[in-house]
PDB file of N, CA and C in Angstrom:
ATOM      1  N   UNK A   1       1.487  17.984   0.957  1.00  0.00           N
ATOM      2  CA  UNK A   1       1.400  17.143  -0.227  1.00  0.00           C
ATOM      3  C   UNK A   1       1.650  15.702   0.156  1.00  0.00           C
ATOM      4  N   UNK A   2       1.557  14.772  -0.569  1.00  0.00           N
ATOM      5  CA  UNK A   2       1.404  13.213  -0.311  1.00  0.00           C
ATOM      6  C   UNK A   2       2.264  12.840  -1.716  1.00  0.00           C
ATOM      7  N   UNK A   3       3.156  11.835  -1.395  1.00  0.00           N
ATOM      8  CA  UNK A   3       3.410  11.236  -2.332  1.00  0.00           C
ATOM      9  C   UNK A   3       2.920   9.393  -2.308  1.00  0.00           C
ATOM     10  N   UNK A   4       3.732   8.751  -3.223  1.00  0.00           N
ATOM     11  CA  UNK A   4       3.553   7.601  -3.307  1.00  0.00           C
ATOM     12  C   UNK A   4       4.608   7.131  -2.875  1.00  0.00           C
ATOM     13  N   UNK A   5       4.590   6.228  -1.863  1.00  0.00           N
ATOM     14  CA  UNK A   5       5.203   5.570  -1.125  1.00  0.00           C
ATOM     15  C   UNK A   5       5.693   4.200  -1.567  1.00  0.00           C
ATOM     16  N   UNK A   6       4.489   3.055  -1.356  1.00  0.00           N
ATOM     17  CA  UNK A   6       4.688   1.874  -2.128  1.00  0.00           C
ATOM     18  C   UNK A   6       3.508   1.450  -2.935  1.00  0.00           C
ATOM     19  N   UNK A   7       3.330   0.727  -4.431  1.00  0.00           N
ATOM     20  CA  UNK A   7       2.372  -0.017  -4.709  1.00  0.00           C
ATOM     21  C   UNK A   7       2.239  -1.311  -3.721  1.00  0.00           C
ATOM     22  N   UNK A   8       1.199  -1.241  -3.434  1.00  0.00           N
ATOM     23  CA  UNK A   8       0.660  -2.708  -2.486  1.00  0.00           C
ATOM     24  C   UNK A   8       0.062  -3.366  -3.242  1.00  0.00           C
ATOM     25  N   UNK A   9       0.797  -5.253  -3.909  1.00  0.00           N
ATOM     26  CA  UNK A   9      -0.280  -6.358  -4.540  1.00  0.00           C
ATOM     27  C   UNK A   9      -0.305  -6.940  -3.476  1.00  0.00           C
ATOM     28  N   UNK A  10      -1.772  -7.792  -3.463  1.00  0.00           N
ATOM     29  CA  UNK A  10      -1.998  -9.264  -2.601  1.00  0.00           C
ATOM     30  C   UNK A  10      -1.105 -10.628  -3.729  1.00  0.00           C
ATOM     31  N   UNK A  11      -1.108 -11.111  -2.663  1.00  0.00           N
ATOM     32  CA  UNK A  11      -0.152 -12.682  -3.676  1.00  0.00           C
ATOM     33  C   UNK A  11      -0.426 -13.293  -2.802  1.00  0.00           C
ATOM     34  N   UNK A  12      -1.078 -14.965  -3.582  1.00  0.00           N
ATOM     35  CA  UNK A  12      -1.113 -16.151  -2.916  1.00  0.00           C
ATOM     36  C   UNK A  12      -0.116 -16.690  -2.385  1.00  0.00           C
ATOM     37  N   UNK A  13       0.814 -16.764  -2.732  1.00  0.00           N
ATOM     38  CA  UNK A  13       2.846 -17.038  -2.974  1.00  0.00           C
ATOM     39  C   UNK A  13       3.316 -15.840  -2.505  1.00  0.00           C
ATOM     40  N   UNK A  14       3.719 -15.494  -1.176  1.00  0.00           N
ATOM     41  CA  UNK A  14       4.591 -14.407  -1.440  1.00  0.00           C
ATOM     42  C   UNK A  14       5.828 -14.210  -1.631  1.00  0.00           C
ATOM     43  N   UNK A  15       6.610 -15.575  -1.206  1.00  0.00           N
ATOM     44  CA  UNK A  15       7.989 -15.934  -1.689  1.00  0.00           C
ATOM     45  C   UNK A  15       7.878 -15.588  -3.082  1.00  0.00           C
ATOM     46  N   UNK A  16       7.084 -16.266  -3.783  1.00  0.00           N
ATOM     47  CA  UNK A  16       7.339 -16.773  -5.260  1.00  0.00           C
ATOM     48  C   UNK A  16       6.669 -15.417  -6.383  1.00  0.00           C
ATOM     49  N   UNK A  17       6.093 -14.541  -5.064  1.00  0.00           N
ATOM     50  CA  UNK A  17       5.778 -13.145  -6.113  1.00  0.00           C
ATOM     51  C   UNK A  17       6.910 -12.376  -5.730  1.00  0.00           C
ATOM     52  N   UNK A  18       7.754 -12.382  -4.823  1.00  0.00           N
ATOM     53  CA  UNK A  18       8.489 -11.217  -4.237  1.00  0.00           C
ATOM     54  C   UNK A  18      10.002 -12.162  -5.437  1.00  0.00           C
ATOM     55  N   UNK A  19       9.841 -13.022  -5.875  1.00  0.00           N
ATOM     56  CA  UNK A  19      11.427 -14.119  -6.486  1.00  0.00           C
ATOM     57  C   UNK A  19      10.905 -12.865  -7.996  1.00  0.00           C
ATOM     58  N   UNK A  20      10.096 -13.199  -8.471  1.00  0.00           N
ATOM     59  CA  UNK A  20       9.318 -12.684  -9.554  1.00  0.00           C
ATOM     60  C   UNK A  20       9.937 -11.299  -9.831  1.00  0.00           C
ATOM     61  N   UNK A  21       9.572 -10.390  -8.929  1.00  0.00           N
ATOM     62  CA  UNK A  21       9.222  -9.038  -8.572  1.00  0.00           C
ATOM     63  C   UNK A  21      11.055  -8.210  -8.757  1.00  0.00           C
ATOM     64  N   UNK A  22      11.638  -9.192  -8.032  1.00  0.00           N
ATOM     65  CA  UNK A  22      12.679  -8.494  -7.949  1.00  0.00           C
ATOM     66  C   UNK A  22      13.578  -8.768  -8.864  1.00  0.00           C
ATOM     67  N   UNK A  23      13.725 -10.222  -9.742  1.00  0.00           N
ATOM     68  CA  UNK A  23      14.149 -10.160 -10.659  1.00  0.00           C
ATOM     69  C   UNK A  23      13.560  -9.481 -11.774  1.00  0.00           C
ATOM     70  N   UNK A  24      12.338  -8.951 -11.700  1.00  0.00           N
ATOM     71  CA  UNK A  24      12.094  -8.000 -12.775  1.00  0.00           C
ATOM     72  C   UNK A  24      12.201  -6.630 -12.699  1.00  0.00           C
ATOM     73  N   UNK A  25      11.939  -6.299 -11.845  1.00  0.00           N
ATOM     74  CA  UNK A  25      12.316  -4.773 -11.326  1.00  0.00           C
ATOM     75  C   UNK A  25      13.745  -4.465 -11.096  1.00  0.00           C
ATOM     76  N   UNK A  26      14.742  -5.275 -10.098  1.00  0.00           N
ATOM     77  CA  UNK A  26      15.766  -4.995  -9.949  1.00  0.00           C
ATOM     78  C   UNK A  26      15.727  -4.294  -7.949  1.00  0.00           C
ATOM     79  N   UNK A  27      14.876  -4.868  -7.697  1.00  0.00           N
ATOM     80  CA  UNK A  27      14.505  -4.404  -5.945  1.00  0.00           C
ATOM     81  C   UNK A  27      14.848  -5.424  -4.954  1.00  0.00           C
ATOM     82  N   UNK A  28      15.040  -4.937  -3.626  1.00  0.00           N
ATOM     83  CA  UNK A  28      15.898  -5.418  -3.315  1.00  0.00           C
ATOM     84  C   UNK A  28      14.747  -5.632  -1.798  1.00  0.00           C
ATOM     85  N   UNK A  29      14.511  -6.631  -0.993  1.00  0.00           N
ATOM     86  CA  UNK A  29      14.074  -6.428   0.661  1.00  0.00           C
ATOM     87  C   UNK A  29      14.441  -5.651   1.347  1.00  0.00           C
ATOM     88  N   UNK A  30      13.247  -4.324   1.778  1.00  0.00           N
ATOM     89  CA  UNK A  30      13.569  -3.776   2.512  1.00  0.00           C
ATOM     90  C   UNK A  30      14.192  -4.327   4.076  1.00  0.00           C
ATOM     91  N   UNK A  31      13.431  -5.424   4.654  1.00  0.00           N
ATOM     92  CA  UNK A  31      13.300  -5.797   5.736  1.00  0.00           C
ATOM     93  C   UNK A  31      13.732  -7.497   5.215  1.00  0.00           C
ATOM     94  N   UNK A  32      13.881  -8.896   6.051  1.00  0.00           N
ATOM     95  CA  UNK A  32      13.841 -10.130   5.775  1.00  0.00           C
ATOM     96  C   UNK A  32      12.572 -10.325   5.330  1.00  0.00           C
ATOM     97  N   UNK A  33      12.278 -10.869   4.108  1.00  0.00           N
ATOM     98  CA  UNK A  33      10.804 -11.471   3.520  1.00  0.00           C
ATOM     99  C   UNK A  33      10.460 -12.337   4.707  1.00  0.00           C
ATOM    100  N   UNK A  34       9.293 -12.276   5.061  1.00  0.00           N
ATOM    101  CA  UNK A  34       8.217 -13.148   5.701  1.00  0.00           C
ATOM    102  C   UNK A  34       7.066 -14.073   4.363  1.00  0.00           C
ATOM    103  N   UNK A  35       6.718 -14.945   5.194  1.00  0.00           N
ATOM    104  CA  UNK A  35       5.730 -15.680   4.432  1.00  0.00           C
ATOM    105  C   UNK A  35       4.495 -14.987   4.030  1.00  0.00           C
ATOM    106  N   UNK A  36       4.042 -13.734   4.763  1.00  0.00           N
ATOM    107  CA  UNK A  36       3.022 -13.049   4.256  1.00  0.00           C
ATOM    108  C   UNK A  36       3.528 -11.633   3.877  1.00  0.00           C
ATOM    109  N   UNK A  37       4.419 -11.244   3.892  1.00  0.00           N
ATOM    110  CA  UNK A  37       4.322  -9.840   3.952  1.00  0.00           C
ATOM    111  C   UNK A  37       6.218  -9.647   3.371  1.00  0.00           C
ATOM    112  N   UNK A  38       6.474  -9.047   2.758  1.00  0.00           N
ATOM    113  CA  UNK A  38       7.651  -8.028   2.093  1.00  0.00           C
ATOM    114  C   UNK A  38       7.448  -6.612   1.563  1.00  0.00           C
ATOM    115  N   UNK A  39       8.296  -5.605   1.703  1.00  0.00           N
ATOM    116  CA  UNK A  39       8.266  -4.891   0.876  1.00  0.00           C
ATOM    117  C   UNK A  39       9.545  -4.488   0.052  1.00  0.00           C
ATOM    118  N   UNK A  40       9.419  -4.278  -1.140  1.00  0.00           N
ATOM    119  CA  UNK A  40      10.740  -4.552  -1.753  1.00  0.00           C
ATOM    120  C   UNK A  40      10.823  -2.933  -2.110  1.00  0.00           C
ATOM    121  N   UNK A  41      11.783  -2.470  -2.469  1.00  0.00           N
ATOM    122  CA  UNK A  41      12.459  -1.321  -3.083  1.00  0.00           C
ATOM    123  C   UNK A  41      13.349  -0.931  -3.956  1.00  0.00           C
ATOM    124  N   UNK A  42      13.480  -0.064  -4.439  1.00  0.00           N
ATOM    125  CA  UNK A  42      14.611  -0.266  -5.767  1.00  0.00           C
ATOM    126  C   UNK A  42      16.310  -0.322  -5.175  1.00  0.00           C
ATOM    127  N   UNK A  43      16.923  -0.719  -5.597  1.00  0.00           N
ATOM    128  CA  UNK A  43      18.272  -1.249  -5.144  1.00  0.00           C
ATOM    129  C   UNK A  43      19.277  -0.220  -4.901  1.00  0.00           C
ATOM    130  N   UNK A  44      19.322   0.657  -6.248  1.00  0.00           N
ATOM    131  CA  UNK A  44      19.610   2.219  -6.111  1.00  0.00           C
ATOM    132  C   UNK A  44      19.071   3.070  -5.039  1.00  0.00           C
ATOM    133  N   UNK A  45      18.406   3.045  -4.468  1.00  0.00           N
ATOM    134  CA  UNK A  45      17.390   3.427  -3.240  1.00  0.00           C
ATOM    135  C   UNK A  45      16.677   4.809  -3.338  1.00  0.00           C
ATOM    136  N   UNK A  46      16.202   5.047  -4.922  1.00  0.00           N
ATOM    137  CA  UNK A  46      15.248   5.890  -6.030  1.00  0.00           C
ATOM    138  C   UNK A  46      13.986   5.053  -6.423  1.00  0.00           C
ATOM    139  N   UNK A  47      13.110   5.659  -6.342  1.00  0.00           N
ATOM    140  CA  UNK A  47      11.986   5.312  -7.068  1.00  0.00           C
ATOM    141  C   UNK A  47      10.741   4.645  -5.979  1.00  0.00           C
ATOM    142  N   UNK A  48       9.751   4.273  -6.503  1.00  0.00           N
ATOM    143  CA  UNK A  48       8.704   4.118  -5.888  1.00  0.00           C
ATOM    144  C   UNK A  48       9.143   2.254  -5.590  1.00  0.00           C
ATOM    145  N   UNK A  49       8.574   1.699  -3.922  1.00  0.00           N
ATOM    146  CA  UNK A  49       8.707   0.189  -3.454  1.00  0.00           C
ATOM    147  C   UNK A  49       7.390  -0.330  -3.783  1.00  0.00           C
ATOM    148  N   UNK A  50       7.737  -1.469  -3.998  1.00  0.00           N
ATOM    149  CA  UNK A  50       6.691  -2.298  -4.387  1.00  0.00           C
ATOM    150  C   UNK A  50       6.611  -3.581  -2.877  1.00  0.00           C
ATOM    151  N   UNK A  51       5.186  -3.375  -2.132  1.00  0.00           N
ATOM    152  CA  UNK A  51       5.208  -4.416  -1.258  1.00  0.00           C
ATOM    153  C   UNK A  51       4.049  -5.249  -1.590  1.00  0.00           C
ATOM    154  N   UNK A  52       4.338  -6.166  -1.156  1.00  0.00           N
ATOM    155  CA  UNK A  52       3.265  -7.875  -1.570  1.00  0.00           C
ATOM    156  C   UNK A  52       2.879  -8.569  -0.067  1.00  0.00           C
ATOM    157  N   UNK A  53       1.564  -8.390  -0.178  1.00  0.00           N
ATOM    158  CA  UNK A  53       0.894  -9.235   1.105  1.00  0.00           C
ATOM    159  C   UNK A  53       0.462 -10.429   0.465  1.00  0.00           C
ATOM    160  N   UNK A  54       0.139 -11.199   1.637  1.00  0.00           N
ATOM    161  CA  UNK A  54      -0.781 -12.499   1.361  1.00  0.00           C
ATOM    162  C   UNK A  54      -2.047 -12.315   1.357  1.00  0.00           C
ATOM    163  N   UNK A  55      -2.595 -12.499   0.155  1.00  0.00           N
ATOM    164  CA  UNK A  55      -4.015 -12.659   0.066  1.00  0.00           C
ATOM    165  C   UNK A  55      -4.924 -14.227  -0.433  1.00  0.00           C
ATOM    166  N   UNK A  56      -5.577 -14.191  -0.094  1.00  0.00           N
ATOM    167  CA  UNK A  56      -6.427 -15.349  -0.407  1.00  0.00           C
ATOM    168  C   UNK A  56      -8.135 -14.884  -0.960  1.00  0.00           C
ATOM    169  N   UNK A  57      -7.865 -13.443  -1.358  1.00  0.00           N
ATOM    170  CA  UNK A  57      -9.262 -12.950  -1.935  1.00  0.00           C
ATOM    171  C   UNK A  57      -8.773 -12.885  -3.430  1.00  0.00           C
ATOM    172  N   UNK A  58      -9.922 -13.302  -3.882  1.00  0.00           N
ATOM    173  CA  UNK A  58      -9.981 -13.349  -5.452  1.00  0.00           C
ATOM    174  C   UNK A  58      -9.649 -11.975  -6.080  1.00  0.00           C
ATOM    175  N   UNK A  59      -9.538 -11.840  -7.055  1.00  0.00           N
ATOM    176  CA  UNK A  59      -8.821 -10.423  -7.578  1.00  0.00           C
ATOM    177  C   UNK A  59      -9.969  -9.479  -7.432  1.00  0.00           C
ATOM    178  N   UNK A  60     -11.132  -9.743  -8.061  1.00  0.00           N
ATOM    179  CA  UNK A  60     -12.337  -8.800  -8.389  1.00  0.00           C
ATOM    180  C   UNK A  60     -13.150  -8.324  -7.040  1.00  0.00           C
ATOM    181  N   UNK A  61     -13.367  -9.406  -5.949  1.00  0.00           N
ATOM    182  CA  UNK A  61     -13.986  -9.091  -4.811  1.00  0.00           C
ATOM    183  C   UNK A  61     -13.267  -8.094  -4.382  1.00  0.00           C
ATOM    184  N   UNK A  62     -11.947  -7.993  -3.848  1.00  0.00           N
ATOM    185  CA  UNK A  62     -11.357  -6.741  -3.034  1.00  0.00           C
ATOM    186  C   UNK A  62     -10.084  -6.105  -3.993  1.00  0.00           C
ATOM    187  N   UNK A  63      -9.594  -5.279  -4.178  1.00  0.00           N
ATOM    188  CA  UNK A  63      -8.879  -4.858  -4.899  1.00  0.00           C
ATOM    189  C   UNK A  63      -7.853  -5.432  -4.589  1.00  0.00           C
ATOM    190  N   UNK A  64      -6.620  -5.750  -5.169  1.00  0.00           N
ATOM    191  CA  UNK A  64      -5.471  -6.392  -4.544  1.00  0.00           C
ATOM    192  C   UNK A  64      -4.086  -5.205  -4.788  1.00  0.00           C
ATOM    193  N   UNK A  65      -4.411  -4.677  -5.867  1.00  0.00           N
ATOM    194  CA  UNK A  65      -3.459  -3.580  -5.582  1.00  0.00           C
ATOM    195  C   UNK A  65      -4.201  -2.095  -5.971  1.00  0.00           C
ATOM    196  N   UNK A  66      -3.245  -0.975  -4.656  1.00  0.00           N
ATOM    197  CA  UNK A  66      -4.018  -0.003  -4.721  1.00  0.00           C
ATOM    198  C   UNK A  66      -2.835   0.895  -4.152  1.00  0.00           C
ATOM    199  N   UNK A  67      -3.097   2.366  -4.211  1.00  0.00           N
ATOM    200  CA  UNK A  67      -1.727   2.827  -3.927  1.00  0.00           C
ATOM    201  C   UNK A  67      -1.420   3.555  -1.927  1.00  0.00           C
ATOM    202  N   UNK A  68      -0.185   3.433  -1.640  1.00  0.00           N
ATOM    203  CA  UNK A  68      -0.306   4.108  -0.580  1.00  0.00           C
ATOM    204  C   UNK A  68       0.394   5.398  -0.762  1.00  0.00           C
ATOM    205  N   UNK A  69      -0.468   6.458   0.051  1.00  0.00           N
ATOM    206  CA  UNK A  69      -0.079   7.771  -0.214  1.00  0.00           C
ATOM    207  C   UNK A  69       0.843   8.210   1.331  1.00  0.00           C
ATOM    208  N   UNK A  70       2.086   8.839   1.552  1.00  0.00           N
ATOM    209  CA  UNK A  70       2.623   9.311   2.541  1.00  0.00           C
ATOM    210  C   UNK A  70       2.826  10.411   2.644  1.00  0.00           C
ATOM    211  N   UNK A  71       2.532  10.567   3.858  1.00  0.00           N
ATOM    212  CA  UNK A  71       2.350  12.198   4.310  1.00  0.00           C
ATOM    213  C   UNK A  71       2.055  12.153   5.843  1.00  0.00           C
ATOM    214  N   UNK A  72       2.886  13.068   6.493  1.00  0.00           N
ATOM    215  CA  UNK A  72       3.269  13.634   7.955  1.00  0.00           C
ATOM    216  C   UNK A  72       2.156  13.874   8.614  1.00  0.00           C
ATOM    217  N   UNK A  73       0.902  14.477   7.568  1.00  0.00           N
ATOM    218  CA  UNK A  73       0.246  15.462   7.962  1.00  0.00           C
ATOM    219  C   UNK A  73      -1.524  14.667   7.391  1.00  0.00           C
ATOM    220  N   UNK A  74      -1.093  13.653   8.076  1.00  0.00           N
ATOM    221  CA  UNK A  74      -2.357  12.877   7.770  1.00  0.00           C
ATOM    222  C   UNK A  74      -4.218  13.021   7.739  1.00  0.00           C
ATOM    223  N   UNK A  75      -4.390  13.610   8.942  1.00  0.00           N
ATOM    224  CA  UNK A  75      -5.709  13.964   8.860  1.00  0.00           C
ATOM    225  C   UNK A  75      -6.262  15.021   8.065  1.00  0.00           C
ATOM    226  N   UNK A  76      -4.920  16.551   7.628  1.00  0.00           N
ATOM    227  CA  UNK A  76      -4.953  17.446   6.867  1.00  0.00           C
ATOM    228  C   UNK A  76      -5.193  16.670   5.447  1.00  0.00           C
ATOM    229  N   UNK A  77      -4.486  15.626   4.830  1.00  0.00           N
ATOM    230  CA  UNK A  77      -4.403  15.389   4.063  1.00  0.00           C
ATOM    231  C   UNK A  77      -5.538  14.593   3.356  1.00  0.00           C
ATOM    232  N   UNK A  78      -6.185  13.599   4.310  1.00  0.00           N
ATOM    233  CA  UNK A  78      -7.074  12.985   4.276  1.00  0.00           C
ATOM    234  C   UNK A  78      -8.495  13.576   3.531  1.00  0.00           C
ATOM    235  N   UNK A  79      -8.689  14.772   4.705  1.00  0.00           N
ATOM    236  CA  UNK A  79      -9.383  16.041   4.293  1.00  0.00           C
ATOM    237  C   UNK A  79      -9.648  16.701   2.896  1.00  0.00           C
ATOM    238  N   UNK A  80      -8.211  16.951   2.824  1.00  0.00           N
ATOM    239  CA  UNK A  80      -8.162  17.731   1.520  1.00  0.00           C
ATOM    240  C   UNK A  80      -8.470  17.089   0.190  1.00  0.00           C
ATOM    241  N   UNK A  81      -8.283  15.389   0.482  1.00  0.00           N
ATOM    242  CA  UNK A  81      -8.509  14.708  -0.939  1.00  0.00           C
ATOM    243  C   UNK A  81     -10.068  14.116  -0.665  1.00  0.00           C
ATOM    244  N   UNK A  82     -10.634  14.273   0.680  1.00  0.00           N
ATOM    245  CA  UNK A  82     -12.104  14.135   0.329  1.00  0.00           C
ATOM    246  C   UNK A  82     -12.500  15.586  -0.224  1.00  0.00           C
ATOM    247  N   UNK A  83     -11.982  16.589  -0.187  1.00  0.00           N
ATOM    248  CA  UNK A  83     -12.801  17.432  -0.284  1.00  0.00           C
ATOM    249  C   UNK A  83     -12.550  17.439  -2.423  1.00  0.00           C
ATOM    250  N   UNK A  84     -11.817  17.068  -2.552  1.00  0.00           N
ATOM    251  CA  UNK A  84     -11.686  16.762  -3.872  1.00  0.00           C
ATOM    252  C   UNK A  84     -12.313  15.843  -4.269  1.00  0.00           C
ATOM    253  N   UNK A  85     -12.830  14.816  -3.410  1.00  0.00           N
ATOM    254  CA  UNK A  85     -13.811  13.678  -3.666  1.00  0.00           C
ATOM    255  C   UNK A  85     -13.814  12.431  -3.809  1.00  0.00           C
ATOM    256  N   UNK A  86     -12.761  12.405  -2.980  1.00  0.00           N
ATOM    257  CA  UNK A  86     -12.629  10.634  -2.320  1.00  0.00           C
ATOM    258  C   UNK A  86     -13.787  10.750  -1.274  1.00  0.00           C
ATOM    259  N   UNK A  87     -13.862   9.327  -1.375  1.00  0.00           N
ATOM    260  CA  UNK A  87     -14.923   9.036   0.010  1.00  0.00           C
ATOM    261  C   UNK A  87     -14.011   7.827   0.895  1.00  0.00           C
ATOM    262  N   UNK A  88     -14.306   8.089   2.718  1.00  0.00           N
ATOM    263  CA  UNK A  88     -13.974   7.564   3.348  1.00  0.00           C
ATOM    264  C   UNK A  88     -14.529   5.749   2.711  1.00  0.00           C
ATOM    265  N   UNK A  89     -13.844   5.162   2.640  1.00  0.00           N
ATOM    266  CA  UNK A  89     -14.250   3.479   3.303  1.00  0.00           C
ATOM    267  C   UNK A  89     -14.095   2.715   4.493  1.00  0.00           C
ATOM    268  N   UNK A  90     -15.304   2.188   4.736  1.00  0.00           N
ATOM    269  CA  UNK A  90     -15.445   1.707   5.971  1.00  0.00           C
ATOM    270  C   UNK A  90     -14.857   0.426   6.292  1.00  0.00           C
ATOM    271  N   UNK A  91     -13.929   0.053   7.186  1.00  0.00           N
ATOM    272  CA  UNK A  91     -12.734  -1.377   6.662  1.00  0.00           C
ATOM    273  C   UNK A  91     -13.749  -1.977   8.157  1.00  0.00           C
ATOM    274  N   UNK A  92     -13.818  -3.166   8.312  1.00  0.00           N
ATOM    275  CA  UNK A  92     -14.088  -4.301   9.141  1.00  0.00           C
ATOM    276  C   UNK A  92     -12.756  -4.777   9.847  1.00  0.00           C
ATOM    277  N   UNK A  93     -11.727  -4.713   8.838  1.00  0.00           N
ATOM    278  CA  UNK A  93     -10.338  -5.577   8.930  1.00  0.00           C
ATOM    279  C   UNK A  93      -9.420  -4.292   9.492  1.00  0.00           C
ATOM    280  N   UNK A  94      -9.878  -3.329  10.149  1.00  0.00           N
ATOM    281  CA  UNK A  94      -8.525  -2.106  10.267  1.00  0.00           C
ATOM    282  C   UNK A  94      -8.006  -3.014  11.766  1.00  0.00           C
ATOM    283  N   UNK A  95      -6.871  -2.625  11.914  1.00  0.00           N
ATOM    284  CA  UNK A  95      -5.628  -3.000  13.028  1.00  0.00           C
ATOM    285  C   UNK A  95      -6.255  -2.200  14.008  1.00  0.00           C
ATOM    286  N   UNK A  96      -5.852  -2.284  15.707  1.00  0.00           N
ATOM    287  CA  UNK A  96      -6.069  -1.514  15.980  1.00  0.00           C
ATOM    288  C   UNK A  96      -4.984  -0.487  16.231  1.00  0.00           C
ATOM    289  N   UNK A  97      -5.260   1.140  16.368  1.00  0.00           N
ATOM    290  CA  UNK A  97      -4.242   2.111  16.206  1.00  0.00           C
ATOM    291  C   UNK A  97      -3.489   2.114  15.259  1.00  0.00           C
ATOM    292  N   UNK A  98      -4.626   2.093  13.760  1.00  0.00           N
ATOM    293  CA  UNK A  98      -3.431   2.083  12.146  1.00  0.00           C
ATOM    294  C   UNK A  98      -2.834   3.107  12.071  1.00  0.00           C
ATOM    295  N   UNK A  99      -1.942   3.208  11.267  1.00  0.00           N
ATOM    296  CA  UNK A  99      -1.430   3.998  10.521  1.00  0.00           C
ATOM    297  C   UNK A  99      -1.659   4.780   9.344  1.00  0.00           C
ATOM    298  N   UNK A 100      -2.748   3.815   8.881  1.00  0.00           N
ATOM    299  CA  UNK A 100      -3.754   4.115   7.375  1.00  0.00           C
ATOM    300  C   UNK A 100      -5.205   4.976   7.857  1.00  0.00           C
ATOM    301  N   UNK A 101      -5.501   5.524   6.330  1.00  0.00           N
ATOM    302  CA  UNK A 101      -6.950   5.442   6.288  1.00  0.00           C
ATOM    303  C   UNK A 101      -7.208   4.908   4.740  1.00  0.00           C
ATOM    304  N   UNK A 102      -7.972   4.640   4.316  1.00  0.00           N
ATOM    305  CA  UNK A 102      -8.555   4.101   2.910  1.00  0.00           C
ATOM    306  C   UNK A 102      -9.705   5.262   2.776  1.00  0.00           C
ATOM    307  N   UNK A 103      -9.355   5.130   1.433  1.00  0.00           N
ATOM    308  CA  UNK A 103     -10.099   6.223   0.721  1.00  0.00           C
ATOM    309  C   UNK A 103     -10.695   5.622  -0.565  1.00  0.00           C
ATOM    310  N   UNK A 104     -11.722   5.873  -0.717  1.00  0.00           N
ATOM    311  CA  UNK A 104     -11.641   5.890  -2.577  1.00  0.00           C
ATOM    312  C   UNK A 104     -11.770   6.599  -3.343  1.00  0.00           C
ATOM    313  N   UNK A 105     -11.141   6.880  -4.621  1.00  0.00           N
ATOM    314  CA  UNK A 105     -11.152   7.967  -5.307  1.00  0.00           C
ATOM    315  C   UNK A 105     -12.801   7.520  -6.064  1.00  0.00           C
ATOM    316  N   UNK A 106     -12.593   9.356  -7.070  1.00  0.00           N
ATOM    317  CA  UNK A 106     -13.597   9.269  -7.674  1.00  0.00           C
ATOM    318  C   UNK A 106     -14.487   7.834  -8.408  1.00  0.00           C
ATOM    319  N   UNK A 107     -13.778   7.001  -8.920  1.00  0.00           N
ATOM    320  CA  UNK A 107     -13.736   6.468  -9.955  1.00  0.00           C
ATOM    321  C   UNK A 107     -13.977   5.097  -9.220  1.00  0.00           C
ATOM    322  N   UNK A 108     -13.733   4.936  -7.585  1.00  0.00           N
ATOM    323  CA  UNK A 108     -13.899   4.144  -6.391  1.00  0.00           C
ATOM    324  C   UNK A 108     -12.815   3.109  -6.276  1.00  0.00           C
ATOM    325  N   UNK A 109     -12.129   3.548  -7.162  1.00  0.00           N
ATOM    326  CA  UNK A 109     -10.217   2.711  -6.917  1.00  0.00           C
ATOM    327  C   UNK A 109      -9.903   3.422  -5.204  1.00  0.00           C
ATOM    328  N   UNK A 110      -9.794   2.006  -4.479  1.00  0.00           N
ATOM    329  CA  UNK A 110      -9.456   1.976  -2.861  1.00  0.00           C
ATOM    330  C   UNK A 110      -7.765   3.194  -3.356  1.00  0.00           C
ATOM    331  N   UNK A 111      -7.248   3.575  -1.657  1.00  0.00           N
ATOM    332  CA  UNK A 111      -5.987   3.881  -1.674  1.00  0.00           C
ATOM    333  C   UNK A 111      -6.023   4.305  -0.130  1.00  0.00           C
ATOM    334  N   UNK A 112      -4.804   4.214   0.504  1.00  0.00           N
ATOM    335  CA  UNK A 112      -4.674   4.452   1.953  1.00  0.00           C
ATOM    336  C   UNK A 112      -3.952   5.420   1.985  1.00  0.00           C
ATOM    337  N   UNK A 113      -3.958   6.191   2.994  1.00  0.00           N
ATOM    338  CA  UNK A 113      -3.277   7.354   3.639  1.00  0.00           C
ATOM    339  C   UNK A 113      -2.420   7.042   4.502  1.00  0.00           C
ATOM    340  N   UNK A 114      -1.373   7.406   4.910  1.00  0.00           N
ATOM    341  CA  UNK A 114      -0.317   6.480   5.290  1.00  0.00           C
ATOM    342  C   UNK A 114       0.625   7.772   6.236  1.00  0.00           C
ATOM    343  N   UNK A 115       0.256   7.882   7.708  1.00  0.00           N
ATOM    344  CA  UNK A 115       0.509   8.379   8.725  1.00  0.00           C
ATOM    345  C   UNK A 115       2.385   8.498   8.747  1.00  0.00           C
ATOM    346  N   UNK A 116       3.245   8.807   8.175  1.00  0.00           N
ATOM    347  CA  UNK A 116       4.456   8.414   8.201  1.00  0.00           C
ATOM    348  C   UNK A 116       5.164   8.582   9.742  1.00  0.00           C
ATOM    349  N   UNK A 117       4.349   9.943  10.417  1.00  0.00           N
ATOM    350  CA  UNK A 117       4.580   9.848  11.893  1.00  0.00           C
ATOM    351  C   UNK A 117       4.309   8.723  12.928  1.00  0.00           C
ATOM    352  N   UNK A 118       3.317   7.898  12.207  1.00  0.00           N
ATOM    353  CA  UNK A 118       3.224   7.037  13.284  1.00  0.00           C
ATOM    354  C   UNK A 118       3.871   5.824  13.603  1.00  0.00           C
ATOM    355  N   UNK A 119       4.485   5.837  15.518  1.00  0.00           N
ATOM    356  CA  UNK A 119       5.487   4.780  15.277  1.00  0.00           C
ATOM    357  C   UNK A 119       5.867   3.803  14.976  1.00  0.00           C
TER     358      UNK A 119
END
C-alpha cells in the first residue's frame, strides 16, 4: 500500500510561502529552509507534511501541486496503480537516479511515487 507522504506546492517566495504555511498550519521545518526548497511537517509529528519548491512556472502550464505517494515497494506499486489506470509521464527534468516516478491519474492530475528505500 502507499500512503501520502507530503503535499508538494511550487512558490515563487519560498521563504515567504513556507512564513505563510506554518503559521497557518502550525508545522514546523523538517530540515533548515533553503531558498528553494523546505519541507514542513506538523509540529505534533502526526499528519500529512507539506513541502514548497521554487517554481517560476505559471500555475496552469505545469501543475504546481500534486501528491507524493510512499511506499518501500516502488516498482510493485507503480504497477499496480497503472494497472488501475494511471499512465506513466514522461519528465525531461528527472534527476539522475530519482527516487520518484510521476504518474497521472485517471483524470491526468500528475503524482509521484516515492521510493522510501532509496538513499
Amino acid at each position: 500500500m502507499v500512503r501520502i507522504g507530503t503535499v508538494v506546492m511550487g512558490a515563487s517566495d519560498v521563504r515567504r510561502a513556507a512564513a505563510f504555511w506554518k503559521a497557518a498550519l502550525g508545522h514546523v521545518e523538517r530540515e533548515p529552509l533553503q531558498d528553494d526548497w523546505v519541507v514542513l511537517v506538523p509540529a505534533d509529528g502526526h499528519g500529512v507534511g507539506l513541502s514548497l519548491g521554487r517554481s517560476d512556472t505559471p500555475v496552469q502550464e505545469i501543475p504546481r501541486v500534486h501528491l507524493d505517494l510512499y511506499t518501500e515497494e516502488q516498482d510493485a506499486e507503480v504497477d499496480r496503480l497503472v494497472a488501475l489506470g494511471a499512465a506513466r509521464v514522461d519528465r525531461e527534468l528527472y534527476p539522475d537516479d530519482p527516487d520518484f516516478v510521476v504518474l497521472a491519474g485517471t483524470e491526468g492530475n500528475r503524482f509521484c511515487v516515492i521510493d522510501t528505500t532509496h538513499g
